[in-house]
Protein backbone atom coordinates (compact mmCIF):
# COMPACT_ATOMS: atom_id res chain seq x y z
CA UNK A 1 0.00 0.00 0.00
CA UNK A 2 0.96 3.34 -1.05
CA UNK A 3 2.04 6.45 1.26
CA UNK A 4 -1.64 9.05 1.89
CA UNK A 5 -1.73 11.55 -1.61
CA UNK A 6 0.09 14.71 0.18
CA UNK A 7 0.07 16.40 -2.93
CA UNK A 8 4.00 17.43 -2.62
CA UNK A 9 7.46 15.22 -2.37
CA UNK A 10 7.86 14.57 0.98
CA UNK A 11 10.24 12.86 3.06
CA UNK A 12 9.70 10.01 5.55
CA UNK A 13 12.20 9.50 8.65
CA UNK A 14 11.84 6.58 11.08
CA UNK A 15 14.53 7.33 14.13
CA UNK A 16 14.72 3.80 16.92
CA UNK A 17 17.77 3.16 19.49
CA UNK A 18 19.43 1.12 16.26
CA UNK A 19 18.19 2.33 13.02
CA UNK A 20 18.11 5.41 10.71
CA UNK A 21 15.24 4.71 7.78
CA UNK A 22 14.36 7.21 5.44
CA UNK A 23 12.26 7.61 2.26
CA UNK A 24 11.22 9.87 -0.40
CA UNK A 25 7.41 9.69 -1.14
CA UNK A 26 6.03 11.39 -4.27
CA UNK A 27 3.00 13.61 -4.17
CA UNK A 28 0.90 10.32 -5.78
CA UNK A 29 2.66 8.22 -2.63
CA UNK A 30 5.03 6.32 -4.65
CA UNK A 31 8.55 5.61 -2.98
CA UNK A 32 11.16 7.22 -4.67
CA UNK A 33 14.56 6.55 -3.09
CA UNK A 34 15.25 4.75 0.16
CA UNK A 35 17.95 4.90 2.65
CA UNK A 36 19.04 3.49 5.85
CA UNK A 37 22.05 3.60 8.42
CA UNK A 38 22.89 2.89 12.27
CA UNK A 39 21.70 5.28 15.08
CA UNK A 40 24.43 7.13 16.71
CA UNK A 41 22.83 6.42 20.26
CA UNK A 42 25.60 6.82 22.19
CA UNK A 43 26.94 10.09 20.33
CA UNK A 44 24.13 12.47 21.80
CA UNK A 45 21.39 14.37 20.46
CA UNK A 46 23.51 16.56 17.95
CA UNK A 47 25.09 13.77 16.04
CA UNK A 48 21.74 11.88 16.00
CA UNK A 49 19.71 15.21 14.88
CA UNK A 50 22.76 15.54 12.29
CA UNK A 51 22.37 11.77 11.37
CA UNK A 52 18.98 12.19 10.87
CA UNK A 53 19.52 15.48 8.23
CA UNK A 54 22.48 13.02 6.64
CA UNK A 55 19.81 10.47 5.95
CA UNK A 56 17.18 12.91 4.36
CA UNK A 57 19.85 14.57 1.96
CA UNK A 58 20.88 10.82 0.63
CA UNK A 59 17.08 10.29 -0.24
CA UNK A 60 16.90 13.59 -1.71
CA UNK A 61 19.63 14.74 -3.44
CA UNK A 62 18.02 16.60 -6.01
CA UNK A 63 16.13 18.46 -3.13
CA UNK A 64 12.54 17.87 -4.54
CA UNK A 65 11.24 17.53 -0.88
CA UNK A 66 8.94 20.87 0.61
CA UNK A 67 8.64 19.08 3.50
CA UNK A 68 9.61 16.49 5.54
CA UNK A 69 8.18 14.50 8.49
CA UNK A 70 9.93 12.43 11.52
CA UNK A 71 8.48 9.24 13.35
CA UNK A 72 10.91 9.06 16.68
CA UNK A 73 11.69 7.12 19.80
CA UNK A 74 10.59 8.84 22.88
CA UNK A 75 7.58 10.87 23.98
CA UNK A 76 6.97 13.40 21.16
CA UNK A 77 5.09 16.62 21.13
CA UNK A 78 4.31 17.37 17.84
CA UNK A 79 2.99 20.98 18.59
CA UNK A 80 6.13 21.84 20.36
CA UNK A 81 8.38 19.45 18.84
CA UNK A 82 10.07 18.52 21.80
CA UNK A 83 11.23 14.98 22.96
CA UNK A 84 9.72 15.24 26.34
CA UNK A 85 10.41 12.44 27.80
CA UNK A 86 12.90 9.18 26.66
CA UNK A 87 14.79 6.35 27.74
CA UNK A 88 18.44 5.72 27.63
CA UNK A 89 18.02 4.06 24.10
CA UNK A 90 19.70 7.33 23.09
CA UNK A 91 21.83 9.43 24.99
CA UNK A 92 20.79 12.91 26.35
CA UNK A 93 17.38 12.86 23.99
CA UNK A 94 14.74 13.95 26.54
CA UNK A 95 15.14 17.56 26.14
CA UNK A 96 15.78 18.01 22.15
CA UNK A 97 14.37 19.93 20.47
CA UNK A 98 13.40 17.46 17.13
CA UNK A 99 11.43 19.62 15.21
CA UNK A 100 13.40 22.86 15.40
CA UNK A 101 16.71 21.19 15.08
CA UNK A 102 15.74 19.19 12.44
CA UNK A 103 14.58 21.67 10.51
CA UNK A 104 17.61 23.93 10.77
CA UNK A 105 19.91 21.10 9.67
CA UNK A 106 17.62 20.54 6.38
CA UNK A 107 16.53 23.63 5.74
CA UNK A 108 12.85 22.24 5.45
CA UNK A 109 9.32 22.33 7.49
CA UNK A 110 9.14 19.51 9.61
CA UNK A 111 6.37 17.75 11.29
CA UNK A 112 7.32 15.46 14.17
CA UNK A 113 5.99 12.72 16.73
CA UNK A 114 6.43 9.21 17.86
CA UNK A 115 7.10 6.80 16.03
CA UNK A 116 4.57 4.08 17.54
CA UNK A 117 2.04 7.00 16.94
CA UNK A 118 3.32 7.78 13.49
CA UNK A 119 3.16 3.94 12.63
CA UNK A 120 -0.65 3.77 13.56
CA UNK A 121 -1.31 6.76 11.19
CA UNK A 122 -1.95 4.75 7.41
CA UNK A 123 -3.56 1.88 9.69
CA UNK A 124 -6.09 5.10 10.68
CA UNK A 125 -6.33 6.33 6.89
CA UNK A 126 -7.14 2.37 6.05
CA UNK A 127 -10.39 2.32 7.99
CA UNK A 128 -13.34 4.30 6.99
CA UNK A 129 -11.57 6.67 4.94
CA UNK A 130 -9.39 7.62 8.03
CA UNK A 131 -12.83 8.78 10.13
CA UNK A 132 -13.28 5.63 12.53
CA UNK A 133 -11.54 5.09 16.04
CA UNK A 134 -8.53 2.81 16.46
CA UNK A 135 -6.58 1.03 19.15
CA UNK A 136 -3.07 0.29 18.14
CA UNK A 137 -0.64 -1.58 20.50
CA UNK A 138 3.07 -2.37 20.09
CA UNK A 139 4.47 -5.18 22.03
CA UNK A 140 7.92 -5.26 21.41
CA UNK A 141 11.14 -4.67 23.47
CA UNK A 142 8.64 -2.13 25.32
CA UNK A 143 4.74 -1.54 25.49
CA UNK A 144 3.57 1.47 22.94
CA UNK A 145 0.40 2.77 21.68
CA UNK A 146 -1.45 4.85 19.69
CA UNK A 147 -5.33 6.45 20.40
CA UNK A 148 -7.70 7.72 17.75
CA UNK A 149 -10.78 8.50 18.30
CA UNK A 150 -13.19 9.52 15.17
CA UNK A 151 -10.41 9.91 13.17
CA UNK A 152 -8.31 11.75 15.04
CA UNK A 153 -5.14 11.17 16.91
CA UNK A 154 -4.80 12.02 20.41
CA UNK A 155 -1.74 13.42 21.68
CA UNK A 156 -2.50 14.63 25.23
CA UNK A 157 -0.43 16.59 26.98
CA UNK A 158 3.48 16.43 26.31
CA UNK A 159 2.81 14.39 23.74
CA UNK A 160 2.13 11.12 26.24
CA UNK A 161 -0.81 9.83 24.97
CA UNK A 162 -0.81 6.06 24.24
CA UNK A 163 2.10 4.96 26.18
CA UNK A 164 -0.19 1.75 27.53
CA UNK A 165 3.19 -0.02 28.63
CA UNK A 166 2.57 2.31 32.06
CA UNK A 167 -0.88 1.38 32.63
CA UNK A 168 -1.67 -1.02 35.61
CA UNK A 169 -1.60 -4.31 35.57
CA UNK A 170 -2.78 -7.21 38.07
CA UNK A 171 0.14 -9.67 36.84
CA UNK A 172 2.91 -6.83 37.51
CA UNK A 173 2.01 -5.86 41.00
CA UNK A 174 4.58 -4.80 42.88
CA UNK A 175 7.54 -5.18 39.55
CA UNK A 176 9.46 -2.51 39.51
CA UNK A 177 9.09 -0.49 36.33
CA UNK A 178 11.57 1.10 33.83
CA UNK A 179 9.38 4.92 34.82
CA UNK A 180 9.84 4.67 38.14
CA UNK A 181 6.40 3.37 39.24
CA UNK A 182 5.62 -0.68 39.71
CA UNK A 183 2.99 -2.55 38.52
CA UNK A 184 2.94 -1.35 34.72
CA UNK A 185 2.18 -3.78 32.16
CA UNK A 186 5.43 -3.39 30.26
CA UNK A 187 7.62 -5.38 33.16
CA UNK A 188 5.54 -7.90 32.45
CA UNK A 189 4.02 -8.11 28.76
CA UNK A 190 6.94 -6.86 26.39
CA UNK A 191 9.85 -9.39 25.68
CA UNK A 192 12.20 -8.59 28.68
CA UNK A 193 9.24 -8.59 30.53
CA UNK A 194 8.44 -12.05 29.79
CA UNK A 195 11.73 -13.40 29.57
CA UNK A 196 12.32 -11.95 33.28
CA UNK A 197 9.20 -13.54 34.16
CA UNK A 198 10.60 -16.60 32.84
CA UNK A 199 13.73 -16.40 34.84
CA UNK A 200 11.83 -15.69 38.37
CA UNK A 201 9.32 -18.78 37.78
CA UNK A 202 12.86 -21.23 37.10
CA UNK A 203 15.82 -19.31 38.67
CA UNK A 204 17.76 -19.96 35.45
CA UNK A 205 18.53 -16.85 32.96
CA UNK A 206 17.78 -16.40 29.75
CA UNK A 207 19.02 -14.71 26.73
CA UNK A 208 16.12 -13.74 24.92
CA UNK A 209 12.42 -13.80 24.14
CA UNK A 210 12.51 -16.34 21.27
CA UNK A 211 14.60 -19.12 23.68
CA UNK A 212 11.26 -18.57 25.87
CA UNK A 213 9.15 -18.93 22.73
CA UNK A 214 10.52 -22.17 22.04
CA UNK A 215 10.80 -23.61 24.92
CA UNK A 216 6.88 -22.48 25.31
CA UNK A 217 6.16 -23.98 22.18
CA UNK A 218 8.37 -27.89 22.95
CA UNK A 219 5.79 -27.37 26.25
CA UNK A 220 7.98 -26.44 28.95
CA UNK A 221 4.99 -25.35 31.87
CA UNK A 222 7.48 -22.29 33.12
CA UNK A 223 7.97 -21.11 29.12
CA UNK A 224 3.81 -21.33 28.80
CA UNK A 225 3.22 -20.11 31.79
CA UNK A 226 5.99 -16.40 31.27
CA UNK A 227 4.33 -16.27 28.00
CA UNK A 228 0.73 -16.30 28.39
CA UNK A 229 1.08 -14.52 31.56
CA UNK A 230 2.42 -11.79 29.33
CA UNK A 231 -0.18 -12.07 27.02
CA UNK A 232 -3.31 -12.58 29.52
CA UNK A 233 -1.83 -8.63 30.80
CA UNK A 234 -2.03 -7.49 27.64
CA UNK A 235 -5.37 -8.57 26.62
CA UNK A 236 -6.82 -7.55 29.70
CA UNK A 237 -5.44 -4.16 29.52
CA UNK A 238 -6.53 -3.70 25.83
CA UNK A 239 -9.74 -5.18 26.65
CA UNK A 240 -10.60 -2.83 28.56
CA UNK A 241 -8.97 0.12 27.14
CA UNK A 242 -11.38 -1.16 23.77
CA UNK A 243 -14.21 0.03 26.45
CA UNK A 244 -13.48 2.82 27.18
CA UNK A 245 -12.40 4.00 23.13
CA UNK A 246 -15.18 2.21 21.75
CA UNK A 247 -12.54 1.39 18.33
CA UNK A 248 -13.88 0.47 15.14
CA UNK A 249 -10.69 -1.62 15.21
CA UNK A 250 -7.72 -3.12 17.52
CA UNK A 251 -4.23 -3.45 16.44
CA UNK A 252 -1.50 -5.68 17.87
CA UNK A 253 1.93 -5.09 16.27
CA UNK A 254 5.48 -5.81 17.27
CA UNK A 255 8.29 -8.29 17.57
CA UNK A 256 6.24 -10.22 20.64
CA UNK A 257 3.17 -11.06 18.77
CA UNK A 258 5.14 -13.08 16.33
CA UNK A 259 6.59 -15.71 18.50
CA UNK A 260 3.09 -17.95 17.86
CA UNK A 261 -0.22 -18.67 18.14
CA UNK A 262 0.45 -19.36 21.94
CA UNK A 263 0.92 -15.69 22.88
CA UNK A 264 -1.64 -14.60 20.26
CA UNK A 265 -4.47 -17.09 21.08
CA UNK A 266 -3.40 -16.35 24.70
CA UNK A 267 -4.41 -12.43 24.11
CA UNK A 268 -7.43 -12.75 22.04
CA UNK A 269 -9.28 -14.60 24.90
CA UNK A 270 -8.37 -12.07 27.52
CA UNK A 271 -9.36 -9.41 25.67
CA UNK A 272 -12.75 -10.62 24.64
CA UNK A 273 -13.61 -11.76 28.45
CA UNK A 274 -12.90 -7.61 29.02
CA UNK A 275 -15.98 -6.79 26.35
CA UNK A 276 -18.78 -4.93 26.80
CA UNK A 277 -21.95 -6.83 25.28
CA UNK A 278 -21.69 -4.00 21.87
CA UNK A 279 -18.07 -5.07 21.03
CA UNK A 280 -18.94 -8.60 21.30
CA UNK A 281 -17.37 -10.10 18.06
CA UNK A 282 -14.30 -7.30 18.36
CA UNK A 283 -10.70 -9.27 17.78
CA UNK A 284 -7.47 -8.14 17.99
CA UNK A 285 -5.70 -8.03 14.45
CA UNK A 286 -2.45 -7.80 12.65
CA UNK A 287 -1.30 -4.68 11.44
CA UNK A 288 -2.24 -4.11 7.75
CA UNK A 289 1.17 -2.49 6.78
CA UNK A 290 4.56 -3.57 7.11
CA UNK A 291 8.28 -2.58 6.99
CA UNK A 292 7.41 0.96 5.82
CA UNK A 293 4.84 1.47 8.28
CA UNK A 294 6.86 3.76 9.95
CA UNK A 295 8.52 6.40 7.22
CA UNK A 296 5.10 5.69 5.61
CA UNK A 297 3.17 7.40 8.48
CA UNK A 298 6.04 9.61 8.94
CA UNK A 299 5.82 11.50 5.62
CA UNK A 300 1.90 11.84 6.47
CA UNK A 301 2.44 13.50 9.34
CA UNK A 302 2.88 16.51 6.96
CA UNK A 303 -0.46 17.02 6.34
CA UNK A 304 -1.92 16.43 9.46
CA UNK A 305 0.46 18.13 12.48
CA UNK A 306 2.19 21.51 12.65
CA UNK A 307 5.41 22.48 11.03
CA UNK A 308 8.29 23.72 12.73
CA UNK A 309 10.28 26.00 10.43
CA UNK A 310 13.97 26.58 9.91
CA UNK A 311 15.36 29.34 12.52
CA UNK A 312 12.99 28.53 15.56
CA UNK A 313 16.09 27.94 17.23
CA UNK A 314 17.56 30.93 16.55
C-alpha cells in the first residue's frame, strides 16, 4: 500500500535506538529513493539530529522535498516538537528539540511525533476513509500505543498519549518499572518482561524472548506459563482500554506477537472476556502495513500536524 496523496514530495524519517530509515514519497505516494544507516545512540542528540539530516539529503539529493516529516523514539510533542520524555536508548534525547533542530539542519518544514504513533497513522487512513476510532498496541522490546478517536489522533499533553506499557496491571504488581512506578504492564508483557518472568518462575537466565518462545512452544509449563502470563496482561489491559475507546478496530503489532499462536491465542481470549456486550465479536488483528509502516506514516504526518520552520532555534 501506497504512502496518503500529500500532494508534494515529501520525506519520511523513522529514528529507533538502532536504526536510521528514510524515504522519499512522491506527491501520488510512490517511494522514490530509500535509505538506511545505524543510530548514533551513544553520540548524543547533535550527532543523531545531524544523522537524521544526513539520511534525508541521501534520499533527496536533487532536493525535490517541501517538506519532511519524523516518526521518533521517545515521547513526542508534535505541537512543540520537543522529545519530552525518553529512555536511555539514546543518549541525552529527553530535552531536544526534534522539530526545530531538524529543521535547521535541512533547511525544510518539519512535522514530528512518535514513532509508535506515526506507525498507527496509514492503519487510521485504512479504515473508513481515516474517520473511525482505532486502538493500536506495540508489544515489542517495550509496550507502545497509539489512540484515535473519530479519526483523530490524540496526543494529550506532552505528547504522552498512548504509552499503555505504564498502565496497571494485576500480573505486575509490585515489579518494579523502567518509569519509576511498579505494577505497569510493560515489566511484564513486552519481551524482557516475559523473559524476566521466565527467569523468576525457574531461577535460570535467559538470553532472549525467542529461547522462551521455544521452549513455550516444545511445552515447557514455566515457558507457557511467562508467555501467556504476558499475554493474559495485555489482553486484559486492551480489553478494557477497547471500552473505554469504543474502536472500530484493535491493532497488535510488534516483535512479541510473532513468537506464535500461543501468545496470540493467549491475548485474544483475555481481551474478549474484558468486552462490553456492543463489542462482542471485536478481535485483535495484525497490522495491515509492514516494513514501511513507519517512514510511511512519517511522511503523512505533513499534512496532518504543525510544522516547525527553519530558525525557531535561533
Amino acid at each position: 500500500m501506497s504512502a496518503r496523496v500529500t500532494g508534494a514530495v515529501v520525506i519520511g524519517l523513522d529514528l529507533g535506538g538502532t536504526k536510521i530509515a528514510a524515504a522519499l514519497f512522491a506527491a501520488d505516494g510512490t517511494v522514490l529513493a530509500r535509505h538506511t544507516r545505524p543510530t548514533p545512540a551513544r553520540d548524543g542528540a547533535g550527532a543523531v539530529l545531524d544523522a537524521l539530516a544526513g539520511a534525508a539529503a541521501e534520499v533527496d539529493p536533487g532536493r525535490l522535498a517541501t517538506a519532511l516529516g519524523i516518526a521518533a523514539a521517545g515521547v513526542v510533542d508534535p505541537r512543540s516538537g520537543l522529545v519530552t520524555s525518553a529512555t536511555d536508548s539514546i543518549s541525552g534525547w529527553a530535552g531536544t528539540a526534534l522539530g526545530a533542530g531538524l529543521a535547521d539542519r535541512t533547511g525544510l518544514p518539519v512535522a514530528c511525533d512518535n514513532d509508535v504513533r506515526a506507525t498507527a497513522g496509514p492503519e487510521l487512513a485504512a479504515l473508513a476513509d481515516g474517520r473511525g476510532s482505532l486502538l493500536f498496541a506495540a508489544v515489542g522490546t517495550g509496550v507502545g500505543g497509539a489512540l484515535a478517536v473519530d479519526g483523530r489522533m490524540l496526543h494529550g499533553a506532552y505528547g504522552i498519549a498512548g504509552h499503555l506499557g505504564h498502565l496497571p496491571s494485576a500480573e505486575a504488581a509490585g515489579l518494579p518499572c523502567t518509569c519509576g512506578a511498579t505494577g505497569h504492564l510493560e515489566v511484564i508483557a513486552s519481551g524482557p518482561g516475559i523473559a524476566a518472568h521466565y527467569e523468576r518462575l525457574t531461577g535460570a537466565p535467559v538470553d532472549r524472548l525467542e529461547t522462551v518462545a521455544a521452549r513455550a512452544a516444545g511445552g515447557e509449563p514455566a515457558a507457557v506459563r511467562a508467555v501467556t502470563t504476558g499475554a493474559t496482561a495485555a489482553g486484559r489491559v486492551l480489553g478494557g482500554l477497547a471500552n473505554a475507546l469504543g474502536p472500530d478496530r484493535v491493532v497488535v503489532g510488534g516483535g512479541v506477537p510473532r513468537i506464535g499462536p500461543l501468545y496470540g491465542d493467549a491475548l485474544a481470549a483475555a481481551f474478549a472476556a474484558e468486552l462490553m456486550p456492543p463489542l462482542r465479536g471485536l478481535l485483535p488483528e495484525p497490522p495491515l502495513f509492514g516494513h514501511d509502516a513507519a517512514v510511511t506514516g512519517a511522511a503523512a504526518l505533513t499534512t496532518t500536524l504543525p510544522l516547525h520552520h527553519p530558525g525557531a532555534l535561533r
